[in-house]
C-alpha atoms as a PDB file:
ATOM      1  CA  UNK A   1     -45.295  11.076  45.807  1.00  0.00           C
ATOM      2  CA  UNK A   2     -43.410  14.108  45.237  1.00  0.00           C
ATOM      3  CA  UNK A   3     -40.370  14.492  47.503  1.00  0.00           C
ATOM      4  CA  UNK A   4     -40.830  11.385  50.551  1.00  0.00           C
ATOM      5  CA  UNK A   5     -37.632  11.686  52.685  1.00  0.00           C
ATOM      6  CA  UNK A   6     -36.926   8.907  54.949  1.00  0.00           C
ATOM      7  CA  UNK A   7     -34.521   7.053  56.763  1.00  0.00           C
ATOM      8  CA  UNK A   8     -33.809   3.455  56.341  1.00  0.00           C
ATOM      9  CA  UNK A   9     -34.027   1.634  59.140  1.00  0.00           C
ATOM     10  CA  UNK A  10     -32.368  -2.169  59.984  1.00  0.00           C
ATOM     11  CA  UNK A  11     -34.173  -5.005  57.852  1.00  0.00           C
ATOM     12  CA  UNK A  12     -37.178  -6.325  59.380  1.00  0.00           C
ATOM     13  CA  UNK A  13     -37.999  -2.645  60.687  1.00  0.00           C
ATOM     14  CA  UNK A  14     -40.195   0.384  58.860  1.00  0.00           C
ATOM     15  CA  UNK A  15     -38.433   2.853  57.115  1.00  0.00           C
ATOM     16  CA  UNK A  16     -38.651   6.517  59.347  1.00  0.00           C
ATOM     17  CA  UNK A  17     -40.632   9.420  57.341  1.00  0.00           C
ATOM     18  CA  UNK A  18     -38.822  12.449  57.662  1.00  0.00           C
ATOM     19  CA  UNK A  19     -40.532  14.815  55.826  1.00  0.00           C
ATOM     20  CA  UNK A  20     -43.110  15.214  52.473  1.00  0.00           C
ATOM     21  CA  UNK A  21     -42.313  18.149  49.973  1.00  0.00           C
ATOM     22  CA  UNK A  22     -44.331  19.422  47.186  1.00  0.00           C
ATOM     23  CA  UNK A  23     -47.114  17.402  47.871  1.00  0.00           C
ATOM     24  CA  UNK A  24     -48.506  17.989  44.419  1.00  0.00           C
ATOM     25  CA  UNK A  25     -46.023  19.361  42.383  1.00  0.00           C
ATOM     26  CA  UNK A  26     -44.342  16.805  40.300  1.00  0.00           C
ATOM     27  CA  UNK A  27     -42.084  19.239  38.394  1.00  0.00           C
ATOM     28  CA  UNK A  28     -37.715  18.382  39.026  1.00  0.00           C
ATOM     29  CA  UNK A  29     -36.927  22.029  39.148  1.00  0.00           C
ATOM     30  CA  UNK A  30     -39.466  22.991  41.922  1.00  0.00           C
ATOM     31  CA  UNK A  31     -38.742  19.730  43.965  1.00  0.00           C
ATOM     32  CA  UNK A  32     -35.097  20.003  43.355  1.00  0.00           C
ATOM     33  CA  UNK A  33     -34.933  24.082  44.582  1.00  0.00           C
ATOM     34  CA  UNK A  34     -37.803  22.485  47.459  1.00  0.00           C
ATOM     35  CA  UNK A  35     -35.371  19.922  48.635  1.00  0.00           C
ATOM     36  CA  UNK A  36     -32.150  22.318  48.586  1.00  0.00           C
ATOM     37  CA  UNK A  37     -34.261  24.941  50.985  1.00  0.00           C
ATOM     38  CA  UNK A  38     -35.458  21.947  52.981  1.00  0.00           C
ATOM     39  CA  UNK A  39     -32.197  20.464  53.689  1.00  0.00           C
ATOM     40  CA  UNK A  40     -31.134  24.297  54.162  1.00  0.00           C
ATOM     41  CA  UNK A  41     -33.109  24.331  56.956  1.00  0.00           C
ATOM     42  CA  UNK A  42     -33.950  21.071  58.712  1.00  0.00           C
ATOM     43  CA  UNK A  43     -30.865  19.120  57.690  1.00  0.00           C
ATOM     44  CA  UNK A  44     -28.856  20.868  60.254  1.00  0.00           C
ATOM     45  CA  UNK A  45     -31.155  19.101  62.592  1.00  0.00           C
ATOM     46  CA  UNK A  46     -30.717  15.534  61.728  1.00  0.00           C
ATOM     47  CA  UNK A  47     -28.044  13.242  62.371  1.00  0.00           C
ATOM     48  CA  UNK A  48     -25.795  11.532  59.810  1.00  0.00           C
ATOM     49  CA  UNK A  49     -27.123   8.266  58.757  1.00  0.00           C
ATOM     50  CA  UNK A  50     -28.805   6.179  55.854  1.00  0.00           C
ATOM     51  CA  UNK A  51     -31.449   8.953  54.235  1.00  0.00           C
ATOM     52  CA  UNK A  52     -33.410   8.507  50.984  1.00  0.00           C
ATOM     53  CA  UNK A  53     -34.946  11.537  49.469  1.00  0.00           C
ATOM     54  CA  UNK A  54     -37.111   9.930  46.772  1.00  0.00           C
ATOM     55  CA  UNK A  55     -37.963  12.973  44.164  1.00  0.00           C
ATOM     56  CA  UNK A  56     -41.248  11.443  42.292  1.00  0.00           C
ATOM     57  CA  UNK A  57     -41.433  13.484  38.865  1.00  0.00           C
ATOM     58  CA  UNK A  58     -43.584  13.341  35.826  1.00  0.00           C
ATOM     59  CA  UNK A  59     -41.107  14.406  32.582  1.00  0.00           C
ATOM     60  CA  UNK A  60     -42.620  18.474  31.140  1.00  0.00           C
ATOM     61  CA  UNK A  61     -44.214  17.788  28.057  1.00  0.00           C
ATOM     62  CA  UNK A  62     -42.929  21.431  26.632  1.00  0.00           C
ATOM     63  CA  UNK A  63     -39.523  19.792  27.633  1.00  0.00           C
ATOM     64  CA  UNK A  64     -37.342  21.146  25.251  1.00  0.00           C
ATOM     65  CA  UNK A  65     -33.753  19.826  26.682  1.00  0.00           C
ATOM     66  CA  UNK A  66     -32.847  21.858  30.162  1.00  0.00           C
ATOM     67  CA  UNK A  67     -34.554  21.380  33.233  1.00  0.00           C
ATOM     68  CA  UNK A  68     -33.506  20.796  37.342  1.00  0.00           C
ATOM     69  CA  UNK A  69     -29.629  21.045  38.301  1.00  0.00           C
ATOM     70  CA  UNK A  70     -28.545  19.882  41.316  1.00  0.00           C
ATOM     71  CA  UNK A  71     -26.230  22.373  42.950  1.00  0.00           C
ATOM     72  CA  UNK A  72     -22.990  21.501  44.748  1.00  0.00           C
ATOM     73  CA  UNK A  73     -24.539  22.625  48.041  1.00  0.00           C
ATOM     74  CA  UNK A  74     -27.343  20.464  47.704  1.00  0.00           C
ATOM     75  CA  UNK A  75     -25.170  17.481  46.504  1.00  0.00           C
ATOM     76  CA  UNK A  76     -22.641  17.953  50.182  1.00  0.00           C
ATOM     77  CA  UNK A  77     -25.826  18.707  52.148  1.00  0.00           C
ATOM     78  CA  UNK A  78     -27.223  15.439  51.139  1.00  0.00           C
ATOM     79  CA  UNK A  79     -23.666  13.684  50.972  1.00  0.00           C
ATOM     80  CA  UNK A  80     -22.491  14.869  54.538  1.00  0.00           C
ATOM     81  CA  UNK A  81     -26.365  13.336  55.872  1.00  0.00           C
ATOM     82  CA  UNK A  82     -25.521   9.772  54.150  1.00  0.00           C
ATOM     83  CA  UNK A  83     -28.637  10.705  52.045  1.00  0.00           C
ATOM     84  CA  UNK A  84     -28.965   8.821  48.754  1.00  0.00           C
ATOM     85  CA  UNK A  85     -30.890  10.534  45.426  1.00  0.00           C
ATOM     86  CA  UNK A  86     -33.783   8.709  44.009  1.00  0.00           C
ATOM     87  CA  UNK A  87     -35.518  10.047  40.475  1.00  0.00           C
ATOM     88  CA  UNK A  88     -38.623   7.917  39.888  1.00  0.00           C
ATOM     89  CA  UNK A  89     -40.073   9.212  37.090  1.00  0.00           C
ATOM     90  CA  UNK A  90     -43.933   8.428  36.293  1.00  0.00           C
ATOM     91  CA  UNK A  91     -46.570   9.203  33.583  1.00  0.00           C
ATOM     92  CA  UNK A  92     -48.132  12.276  33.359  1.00  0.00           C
ATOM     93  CA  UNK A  93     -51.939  12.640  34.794  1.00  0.00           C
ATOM     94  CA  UNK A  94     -53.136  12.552  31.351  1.00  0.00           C
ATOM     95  CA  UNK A  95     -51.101   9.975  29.251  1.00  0.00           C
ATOM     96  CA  UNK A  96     -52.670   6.624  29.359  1.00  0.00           C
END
């Protein structure tokens, strides 16, 4: 589940996809640059409401410290949409 956008809908009602990015790419820096170009180009498109883009991630085992920043342009892009930031981290394919 790399990067599922959707908007939230009224309880009682389905959740709207919007879009699925990186579809198997679970590395933050790639969806997080992905989501900025995205939003880049599509956001202009949609109108302000209640937006999730849920960024599914498995943590780099050569992690070191480092990794994804979000920039300010990505953070009013998403902010100026109503769309909220979820990091769900899970295992990696091959950790039990």
């Amino acid at each position: 589940m790399p990067v599922n956008i959707y908007r939230v809908t009224p309880e009682g009602q389905k959740n709207e996809p919007i879009a699925w990015l990186c579809d198997d790419d679970w590395r933050l820096l790639e969806q997080s640059e992905e989501l900025e170009a995205w939003l880049a180009e599509q956001g202009p498109t949609l109108k302000p409401a209640h937006y999730v883009a849920d960024i599914g991630f498995a943590p780099r085992r050569d992690a070191m410290g480092g990794g994804a920043a979000l920039s300010p342009e990505l953070m009013r892009m998403m902010a100026d949409l109503g769309m909220y930031l979820f990091l769900s981290e899970y295992p990696a394919d091959d950790e039990p």
